[in-house]
Structure formats: C-alpha cells, structure tokens
PDB file of N, CA and C in Angstrom:
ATOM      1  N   UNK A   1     -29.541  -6.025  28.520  1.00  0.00           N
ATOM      2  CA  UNK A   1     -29.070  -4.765  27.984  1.00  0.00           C
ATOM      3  C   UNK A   1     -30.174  -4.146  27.132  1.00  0.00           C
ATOM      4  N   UNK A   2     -30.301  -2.854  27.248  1.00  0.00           N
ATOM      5  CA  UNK A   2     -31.036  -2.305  26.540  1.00  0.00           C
ATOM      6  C   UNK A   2     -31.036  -2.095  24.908  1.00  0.00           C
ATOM      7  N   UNK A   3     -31.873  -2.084  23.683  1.00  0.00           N
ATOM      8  CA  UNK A   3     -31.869  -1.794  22.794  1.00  0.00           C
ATOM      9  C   UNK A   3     -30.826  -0.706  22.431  1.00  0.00           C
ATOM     10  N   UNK A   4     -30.594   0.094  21.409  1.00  0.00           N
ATOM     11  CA  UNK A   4     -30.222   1.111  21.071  1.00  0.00           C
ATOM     12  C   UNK A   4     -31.597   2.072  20.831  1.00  0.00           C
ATOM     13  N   UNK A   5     -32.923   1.647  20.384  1.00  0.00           N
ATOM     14  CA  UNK A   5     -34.240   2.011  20.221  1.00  0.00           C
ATOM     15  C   UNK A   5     -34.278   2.775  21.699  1.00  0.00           C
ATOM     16  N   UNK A   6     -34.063   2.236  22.895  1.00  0.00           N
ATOM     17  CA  UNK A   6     -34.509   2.108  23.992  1.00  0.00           C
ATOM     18  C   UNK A   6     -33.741   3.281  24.613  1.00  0.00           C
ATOM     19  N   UNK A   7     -32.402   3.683  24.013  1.00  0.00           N
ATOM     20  CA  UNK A   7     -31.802   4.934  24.606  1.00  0.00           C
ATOM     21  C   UNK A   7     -32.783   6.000  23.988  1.00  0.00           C
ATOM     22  N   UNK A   8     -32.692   6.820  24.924  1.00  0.00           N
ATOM     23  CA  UNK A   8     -33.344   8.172  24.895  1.00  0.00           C
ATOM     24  C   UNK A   8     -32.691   9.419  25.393  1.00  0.00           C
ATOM     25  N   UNK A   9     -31.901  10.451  24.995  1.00  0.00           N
ATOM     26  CA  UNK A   9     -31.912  11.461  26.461  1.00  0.00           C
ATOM     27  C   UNK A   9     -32.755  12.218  27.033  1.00  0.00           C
ATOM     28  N   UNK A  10     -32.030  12.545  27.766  1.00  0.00           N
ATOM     29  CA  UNK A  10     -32.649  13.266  28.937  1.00  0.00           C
ATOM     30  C   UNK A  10     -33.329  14.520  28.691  1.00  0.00           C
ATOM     31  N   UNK A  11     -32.109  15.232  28.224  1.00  0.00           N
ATOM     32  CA  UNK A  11     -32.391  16.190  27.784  1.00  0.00           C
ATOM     33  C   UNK A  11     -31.498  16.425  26.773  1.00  0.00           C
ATOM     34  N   UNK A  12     -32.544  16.820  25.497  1.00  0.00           N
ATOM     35  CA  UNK A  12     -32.245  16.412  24.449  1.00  0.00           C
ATOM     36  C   UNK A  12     -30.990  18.055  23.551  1.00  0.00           C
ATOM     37  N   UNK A  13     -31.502  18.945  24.508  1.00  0.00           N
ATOM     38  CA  UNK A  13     -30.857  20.423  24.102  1.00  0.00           C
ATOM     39  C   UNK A  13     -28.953  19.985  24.811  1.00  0.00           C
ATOM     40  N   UNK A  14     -28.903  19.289  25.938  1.00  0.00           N
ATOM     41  CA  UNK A  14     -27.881  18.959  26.167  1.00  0.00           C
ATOM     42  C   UNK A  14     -27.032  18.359  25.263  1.00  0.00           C
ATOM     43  N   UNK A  15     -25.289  18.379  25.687  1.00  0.00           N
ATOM     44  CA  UNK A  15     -23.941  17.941  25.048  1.00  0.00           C
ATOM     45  C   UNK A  15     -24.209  16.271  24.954  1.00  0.00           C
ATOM     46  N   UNK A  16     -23.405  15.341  25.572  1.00  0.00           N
ATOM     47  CA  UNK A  16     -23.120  14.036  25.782  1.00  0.00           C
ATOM     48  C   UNK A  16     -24.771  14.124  26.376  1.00  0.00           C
ATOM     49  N   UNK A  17     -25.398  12.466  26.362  1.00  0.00           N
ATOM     50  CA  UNK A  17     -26.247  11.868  26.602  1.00  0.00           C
ATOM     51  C   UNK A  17     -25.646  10.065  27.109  1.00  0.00           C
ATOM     52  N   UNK A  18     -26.228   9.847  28.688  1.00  0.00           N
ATOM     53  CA  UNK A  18     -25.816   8.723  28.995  1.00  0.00           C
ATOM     54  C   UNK A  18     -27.290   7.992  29.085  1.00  0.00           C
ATOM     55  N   UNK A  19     -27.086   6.867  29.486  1.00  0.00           N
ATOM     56  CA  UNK A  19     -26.827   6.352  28.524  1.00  0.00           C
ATOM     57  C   UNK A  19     -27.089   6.457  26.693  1.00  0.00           C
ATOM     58  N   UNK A  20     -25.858   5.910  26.276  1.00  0.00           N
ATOM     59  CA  UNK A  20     -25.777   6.760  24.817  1.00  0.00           C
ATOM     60  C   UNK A  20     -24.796   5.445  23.603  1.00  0.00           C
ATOM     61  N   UNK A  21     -25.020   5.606  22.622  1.00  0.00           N
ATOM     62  CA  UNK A  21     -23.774   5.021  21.688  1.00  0.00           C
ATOM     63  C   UNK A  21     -23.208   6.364  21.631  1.00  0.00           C
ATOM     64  N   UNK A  22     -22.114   5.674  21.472  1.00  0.00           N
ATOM     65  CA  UNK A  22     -20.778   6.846  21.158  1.00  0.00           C
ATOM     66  C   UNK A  22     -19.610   6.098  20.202  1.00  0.00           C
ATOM     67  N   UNK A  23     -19.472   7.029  19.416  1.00  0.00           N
ATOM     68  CA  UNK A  23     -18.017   6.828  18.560  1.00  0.00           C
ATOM     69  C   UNK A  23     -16.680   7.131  19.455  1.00  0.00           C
ATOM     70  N   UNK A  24     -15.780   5.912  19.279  1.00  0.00           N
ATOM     71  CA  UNK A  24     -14.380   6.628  19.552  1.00  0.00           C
ATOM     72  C   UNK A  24     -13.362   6.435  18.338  1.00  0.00           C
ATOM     73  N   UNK A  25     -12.550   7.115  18.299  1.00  0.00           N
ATOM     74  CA  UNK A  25     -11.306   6.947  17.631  1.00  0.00           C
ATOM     75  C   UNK A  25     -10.308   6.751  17.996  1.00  0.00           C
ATOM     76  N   UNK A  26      -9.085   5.526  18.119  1.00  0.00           N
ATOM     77  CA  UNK A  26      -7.890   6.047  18.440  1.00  0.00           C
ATOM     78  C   UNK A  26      -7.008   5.905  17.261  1.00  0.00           C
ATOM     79  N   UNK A  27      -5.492   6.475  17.216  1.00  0.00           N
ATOM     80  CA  UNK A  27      -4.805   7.066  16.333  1.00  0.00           C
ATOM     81  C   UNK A  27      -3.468   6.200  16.468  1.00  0.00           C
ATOM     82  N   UNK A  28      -2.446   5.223  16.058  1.00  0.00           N
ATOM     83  CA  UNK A  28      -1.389   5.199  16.901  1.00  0.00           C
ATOM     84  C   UNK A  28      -0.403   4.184  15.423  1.00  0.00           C
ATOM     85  N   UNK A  29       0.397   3.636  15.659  1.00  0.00           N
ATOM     86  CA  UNK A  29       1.508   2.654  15.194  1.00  0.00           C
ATOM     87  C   UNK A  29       0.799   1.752  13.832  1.00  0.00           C
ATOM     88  N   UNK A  30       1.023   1.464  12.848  1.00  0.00           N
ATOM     89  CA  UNK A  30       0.287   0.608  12.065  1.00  0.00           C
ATOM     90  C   UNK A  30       1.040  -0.372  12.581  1.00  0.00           C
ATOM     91  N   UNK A  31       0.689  -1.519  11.907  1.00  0.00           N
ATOM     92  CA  UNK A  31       0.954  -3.006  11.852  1.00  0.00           C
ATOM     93  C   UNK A  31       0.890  -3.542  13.195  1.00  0.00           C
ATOM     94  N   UNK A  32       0.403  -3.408  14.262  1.00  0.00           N
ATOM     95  CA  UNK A  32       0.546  -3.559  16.055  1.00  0.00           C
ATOM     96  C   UNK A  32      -0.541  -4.465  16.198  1.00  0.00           C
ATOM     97  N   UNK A  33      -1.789  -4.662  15.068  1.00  0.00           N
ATOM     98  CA  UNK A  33      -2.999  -5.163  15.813  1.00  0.00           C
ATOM     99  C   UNK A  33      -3.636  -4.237  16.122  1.00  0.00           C
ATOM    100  N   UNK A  34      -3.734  -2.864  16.066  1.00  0.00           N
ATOM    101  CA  UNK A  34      -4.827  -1.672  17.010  1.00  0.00           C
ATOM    102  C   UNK A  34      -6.349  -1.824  16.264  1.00  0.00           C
ATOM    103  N   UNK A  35      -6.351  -2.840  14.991  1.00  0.00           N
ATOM    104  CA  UNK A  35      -7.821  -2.947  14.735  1.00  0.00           C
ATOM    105  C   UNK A  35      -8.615  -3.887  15.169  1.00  0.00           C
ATOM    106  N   UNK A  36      -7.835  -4.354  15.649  1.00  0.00           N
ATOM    107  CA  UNK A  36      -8.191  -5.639  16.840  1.00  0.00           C
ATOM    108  C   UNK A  36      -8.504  -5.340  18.252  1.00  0.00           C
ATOM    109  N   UNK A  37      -7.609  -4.580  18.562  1.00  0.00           N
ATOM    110  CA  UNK A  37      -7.086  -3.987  20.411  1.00  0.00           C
ATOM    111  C   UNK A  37      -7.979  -3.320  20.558  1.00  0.00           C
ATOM    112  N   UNK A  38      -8.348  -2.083  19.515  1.00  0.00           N
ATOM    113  CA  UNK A  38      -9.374  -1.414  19.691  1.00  0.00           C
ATOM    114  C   UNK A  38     -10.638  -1.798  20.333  1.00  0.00           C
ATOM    115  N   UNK A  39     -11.205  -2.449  19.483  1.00  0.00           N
ATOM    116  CA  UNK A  39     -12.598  -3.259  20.010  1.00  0.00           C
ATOM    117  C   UNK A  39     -12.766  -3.948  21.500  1.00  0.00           C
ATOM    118  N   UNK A  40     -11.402  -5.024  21.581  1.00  0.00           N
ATOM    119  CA  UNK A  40     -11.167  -5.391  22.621  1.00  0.00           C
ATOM    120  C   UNK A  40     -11.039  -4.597  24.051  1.00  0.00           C
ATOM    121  N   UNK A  41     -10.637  -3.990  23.887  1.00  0.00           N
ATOM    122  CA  UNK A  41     -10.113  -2.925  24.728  1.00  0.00           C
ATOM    123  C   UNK A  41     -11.632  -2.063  25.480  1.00  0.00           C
ATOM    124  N   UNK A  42     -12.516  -1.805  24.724  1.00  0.00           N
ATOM    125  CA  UNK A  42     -13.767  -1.244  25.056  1.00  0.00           C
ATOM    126  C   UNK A  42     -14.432  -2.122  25.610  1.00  0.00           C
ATOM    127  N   UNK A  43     -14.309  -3.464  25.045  1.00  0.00           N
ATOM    128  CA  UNK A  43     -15.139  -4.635  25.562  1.00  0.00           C
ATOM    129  C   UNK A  43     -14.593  -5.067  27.051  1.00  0.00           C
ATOM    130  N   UNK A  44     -13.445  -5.092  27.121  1.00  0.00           N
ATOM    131  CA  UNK A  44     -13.025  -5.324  28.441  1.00  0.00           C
ATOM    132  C   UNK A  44     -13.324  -4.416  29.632  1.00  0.00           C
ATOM    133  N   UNK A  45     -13.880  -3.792  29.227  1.00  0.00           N
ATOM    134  CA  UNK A  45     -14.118  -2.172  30.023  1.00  0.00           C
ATOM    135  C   UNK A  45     -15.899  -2.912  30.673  1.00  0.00           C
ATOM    136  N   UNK A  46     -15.889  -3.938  29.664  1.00  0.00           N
ATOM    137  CA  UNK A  46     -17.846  -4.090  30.257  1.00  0.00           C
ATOM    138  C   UNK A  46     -18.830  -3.028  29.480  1.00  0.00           C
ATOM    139  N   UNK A  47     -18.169  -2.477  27.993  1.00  0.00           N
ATOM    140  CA  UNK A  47     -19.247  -2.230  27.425  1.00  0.00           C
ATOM    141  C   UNK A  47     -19.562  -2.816  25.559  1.00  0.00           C
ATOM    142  N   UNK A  48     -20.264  -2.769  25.046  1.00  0.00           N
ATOM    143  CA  UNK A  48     -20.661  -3.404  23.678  1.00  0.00           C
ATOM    144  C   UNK A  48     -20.283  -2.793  22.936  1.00  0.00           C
ATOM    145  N   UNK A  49     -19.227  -3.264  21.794  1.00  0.00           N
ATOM    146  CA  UNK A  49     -19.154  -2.260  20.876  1.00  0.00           C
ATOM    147  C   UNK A  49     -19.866  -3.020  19.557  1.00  0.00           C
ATOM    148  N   UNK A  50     -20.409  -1.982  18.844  1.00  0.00           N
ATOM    149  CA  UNK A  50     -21.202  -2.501  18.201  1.00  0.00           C
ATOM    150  C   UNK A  50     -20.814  -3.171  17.197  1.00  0.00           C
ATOM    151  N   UNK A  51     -21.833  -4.650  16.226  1.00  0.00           N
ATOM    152  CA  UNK A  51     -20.880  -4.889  15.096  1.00  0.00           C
ATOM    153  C   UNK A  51     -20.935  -4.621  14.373  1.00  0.00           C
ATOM    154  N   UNK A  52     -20.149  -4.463  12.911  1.00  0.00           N
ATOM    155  CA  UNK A  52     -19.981  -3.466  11.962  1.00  0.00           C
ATOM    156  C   UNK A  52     -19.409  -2.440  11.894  1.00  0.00           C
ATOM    157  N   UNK A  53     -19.539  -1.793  13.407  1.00  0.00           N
ATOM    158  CA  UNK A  53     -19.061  -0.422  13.485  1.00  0.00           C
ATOM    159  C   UNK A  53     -17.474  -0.344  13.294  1.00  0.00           C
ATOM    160  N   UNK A  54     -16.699  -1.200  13.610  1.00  0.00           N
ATOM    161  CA  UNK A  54     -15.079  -0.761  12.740  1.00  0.00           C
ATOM    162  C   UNK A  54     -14.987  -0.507  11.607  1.00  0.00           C
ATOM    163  N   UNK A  55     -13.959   0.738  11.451  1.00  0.00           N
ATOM    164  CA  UNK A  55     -13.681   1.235  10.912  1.00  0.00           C
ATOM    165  C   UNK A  55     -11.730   1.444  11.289  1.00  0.00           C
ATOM    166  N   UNK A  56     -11.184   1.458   9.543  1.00  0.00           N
ATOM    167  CA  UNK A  56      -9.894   1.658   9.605  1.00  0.00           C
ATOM    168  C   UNK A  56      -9.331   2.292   8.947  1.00  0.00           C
ATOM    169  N   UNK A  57      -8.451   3.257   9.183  1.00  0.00           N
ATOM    170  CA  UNK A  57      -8.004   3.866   7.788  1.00  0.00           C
ATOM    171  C   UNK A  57      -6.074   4.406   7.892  1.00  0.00           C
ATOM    172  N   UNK A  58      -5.604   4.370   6.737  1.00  0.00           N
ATOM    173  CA  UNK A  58      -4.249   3.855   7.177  1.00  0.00           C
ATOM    174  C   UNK A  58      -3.370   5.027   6.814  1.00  0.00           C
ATOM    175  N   UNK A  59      -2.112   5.864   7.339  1.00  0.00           N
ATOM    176  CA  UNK A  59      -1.663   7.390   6.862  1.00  0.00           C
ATOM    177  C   UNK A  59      -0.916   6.877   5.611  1.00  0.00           C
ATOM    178  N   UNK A  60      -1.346   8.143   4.986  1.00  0.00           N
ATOM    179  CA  UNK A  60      -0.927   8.113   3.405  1.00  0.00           C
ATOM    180  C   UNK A  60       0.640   7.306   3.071  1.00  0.00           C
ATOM    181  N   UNK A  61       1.756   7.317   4.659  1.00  0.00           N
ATOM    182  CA  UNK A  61       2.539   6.911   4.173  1.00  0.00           C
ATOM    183  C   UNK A  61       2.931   5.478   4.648  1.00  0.00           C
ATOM    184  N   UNK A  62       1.822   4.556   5.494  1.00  0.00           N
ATOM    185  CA  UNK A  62       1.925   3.643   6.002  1.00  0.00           C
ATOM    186  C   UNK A  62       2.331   3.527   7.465  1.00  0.00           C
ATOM    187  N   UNK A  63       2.610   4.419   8.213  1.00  0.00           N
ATOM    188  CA  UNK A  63       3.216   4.880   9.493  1.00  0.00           C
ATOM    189  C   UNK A  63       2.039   4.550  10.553  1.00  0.00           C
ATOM    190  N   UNK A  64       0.820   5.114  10.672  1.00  0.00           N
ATOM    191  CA  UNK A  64       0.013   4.882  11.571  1.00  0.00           C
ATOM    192  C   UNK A  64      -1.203   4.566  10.772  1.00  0.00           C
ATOM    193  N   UNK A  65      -2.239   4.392  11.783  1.00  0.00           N
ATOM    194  CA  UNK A  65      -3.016   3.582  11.707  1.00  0.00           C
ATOM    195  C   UNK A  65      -4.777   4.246  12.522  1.00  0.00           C
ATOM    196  N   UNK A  66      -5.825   4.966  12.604  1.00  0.00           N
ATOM    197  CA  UNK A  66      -7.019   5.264  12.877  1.00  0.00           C
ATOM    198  C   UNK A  66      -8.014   4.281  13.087  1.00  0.00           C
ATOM    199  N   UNK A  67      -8.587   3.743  13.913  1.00  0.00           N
ATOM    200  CA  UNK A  67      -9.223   2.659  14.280  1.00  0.00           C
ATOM    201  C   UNK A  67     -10.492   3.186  14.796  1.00  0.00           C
ATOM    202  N   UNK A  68     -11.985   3.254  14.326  1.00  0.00           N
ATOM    203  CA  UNK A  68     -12.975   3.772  15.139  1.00  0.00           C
ATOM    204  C   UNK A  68     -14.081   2.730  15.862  1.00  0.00           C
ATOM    205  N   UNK A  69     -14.674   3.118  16.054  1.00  0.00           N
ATOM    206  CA  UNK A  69     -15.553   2.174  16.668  1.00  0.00           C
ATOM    207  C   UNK A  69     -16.936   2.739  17.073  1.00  0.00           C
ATOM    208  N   UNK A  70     -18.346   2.152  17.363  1.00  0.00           N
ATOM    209  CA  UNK A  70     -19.018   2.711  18.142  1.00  0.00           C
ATOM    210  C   UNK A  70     -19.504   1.754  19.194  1.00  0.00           C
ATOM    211  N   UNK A  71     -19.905   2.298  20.241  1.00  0.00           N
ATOM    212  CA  UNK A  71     -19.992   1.394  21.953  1.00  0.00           C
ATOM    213  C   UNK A  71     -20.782   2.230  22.223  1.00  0.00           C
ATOM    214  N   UNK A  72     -22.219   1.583  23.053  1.00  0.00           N
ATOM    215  CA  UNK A  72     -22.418   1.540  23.807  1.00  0.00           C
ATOM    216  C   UNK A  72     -21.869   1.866  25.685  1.00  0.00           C
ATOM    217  N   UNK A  73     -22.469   3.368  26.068  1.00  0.00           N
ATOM    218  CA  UNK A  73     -21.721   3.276  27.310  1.00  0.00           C
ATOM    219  C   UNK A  73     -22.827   4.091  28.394  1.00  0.00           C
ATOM    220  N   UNK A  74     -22.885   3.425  29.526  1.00  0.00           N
ATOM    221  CA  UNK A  74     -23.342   3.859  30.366  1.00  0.00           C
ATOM    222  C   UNK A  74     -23.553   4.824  31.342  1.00  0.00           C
ATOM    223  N   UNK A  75     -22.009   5.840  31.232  1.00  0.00           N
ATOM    224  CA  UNK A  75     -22.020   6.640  31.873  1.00  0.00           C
ATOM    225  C   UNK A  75     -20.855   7.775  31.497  1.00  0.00           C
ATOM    226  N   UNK A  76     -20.693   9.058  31.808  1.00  0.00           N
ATOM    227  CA  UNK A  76     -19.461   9.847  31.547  1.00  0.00           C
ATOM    228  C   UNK A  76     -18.220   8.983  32.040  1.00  0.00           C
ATOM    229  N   UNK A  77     -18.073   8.363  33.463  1.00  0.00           N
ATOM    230  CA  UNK A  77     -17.252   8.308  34.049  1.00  0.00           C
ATOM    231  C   UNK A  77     -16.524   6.984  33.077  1.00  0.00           C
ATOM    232  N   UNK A  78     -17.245   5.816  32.275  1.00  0.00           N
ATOM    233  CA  UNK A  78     -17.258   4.849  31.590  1.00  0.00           C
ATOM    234  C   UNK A  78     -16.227   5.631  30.074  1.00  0.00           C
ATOM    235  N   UNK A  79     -17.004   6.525  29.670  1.00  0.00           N
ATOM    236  CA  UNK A  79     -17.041   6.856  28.673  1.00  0.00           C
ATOM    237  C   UNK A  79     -15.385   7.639  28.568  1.00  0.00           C
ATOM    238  N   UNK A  80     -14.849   8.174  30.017  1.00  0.00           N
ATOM    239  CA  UNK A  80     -13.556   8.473  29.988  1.00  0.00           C
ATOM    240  C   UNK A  80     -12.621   7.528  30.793  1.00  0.00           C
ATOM    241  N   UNK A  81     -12.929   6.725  30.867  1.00  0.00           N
ATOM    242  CA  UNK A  81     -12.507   5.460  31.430  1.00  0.00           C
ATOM    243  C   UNK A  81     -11.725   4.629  29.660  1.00  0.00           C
ATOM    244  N   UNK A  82     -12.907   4.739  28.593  1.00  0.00           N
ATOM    245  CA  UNK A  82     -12.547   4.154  27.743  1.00  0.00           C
ATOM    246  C   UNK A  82     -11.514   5.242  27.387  1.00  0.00           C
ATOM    247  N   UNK A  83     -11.355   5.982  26.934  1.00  0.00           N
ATOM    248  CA  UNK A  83     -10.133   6.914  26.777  1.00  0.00           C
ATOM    249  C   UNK A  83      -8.879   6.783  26.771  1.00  0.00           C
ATOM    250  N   UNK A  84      -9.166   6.736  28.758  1.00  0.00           N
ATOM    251  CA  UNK A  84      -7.692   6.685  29.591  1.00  0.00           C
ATOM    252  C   UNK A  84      -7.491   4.997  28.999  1.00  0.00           C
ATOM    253  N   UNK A  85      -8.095   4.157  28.666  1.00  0.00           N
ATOM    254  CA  UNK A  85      -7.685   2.898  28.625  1.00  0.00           C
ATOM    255  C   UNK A  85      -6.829   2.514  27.051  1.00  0.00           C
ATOM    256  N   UNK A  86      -7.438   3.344  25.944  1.00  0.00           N
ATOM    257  CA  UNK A  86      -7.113   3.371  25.188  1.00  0.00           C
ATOM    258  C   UNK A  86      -5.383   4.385  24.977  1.00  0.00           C
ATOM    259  N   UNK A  87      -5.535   5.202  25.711  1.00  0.00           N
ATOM    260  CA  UNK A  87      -4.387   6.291  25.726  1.00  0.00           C
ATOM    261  C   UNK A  87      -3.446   5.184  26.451  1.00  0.00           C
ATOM    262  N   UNK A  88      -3.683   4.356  27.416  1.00  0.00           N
ATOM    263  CA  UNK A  88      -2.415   3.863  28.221  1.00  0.00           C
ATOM    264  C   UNK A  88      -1.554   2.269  27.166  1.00  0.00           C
ATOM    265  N   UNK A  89      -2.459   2.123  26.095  1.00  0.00           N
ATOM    266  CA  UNK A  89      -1.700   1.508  25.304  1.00  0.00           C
ATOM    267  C   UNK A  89      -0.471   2.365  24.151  1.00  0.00           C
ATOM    268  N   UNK A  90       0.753   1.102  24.634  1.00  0.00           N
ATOM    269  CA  UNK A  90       1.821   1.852  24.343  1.00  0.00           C
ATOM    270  C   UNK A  90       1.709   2.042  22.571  1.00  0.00           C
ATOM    271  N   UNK A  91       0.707   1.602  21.791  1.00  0.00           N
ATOM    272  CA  UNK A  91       1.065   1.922  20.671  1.00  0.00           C
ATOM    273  C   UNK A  91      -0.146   2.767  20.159  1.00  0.00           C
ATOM    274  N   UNK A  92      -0.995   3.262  20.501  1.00  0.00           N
ATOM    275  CA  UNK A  92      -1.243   4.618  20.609  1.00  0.00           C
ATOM    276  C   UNK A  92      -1.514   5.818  20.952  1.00  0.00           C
ATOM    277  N   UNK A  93      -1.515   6.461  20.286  1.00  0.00           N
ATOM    278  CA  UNK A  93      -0.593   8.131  20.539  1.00  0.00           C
ATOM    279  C   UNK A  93      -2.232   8.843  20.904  1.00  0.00           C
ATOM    280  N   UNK A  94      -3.247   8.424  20.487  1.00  0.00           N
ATOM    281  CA  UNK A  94      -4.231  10.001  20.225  1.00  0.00           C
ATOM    282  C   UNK A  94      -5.493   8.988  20.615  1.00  0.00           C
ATOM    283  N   UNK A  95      -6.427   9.730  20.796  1.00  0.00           N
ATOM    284  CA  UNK A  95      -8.054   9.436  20.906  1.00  0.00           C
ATOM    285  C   UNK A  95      -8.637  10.422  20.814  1.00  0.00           C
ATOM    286  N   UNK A  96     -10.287  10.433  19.881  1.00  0.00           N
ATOM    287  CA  UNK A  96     -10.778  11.039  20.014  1.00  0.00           C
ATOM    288  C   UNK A  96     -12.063  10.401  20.550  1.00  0.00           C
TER     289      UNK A  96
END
C-alpha cells in the first residue's frame, strides 16, 4: 500500500482526488457500538482507516451518536460503496 506522502492528485484544481484519504461521518443511535462499527465497516470494504483518526461526539441530549473517521480509498466507486455500506446499517440514519 502506498504511503499517504505517496498520494498525489491528478489534478489538483479538481473536486474529489483518487486515490485520496477521505473523512467520513456517520450519524445514528447512541449506545449501539457505531464507534466501533464505524471503523469496521470501512475496513471490511478492503480499505485502511487510519489510526487515531476516530472521532466521537455525542447529541446534547444523549440520543445519537457522530462517529468520524479518515480512510484511505481508492476509487469514487469505493468511496460510495463506503456510504451505501454505512447507510444500510440499521442504526444509522445519516453520512456524510
């Protein structure tokens, strides 16, 4: 696998850049494990999420739960792959 040094884009005036690190967020249920699932969930996909990079933060009234991450991903099609994978868990609601 390549460095993170070692990514470059393409073109650098462009949106998204593959290969790329990327942040995701998802949004959903507190107390479920999603700061766990999260990570997992990207990793099972076949890409690296990096360590350190979790992040958690909890709604003011204890209800849900924001889980971020950053990964490593190889391609657009990867990169909404992690998404749909994250969206099809039943305990959360949102991704960004």
């Amino acid at each position: 696998m390549k460095s993170l040094d070692d990514l470059q884009p393409q073109n650098p005036q462009q949106g998204f850049q593959f290969p790329g690190a990327f942040e995701i967020t998802a949004m959903g249920n507190a107390n479920t494990g999603l700061e766990h699932r999260v990570p997992e969930i990207i990793a099972g996909l076949g890409m690296n999420v990096l360590d350190g990079s979790r992040r958690t933060r909890t709604s003011s009234e204890g209800h849900y739960v924001s889980v971020s991450v950053t990964f490593t991903c190889p391609s657009r099609e990867k990169y909404d792959a992690a998404h749909a994978a994250l969206r099809a868990d039943p305990d959360i609601r949102w991704t960004l």
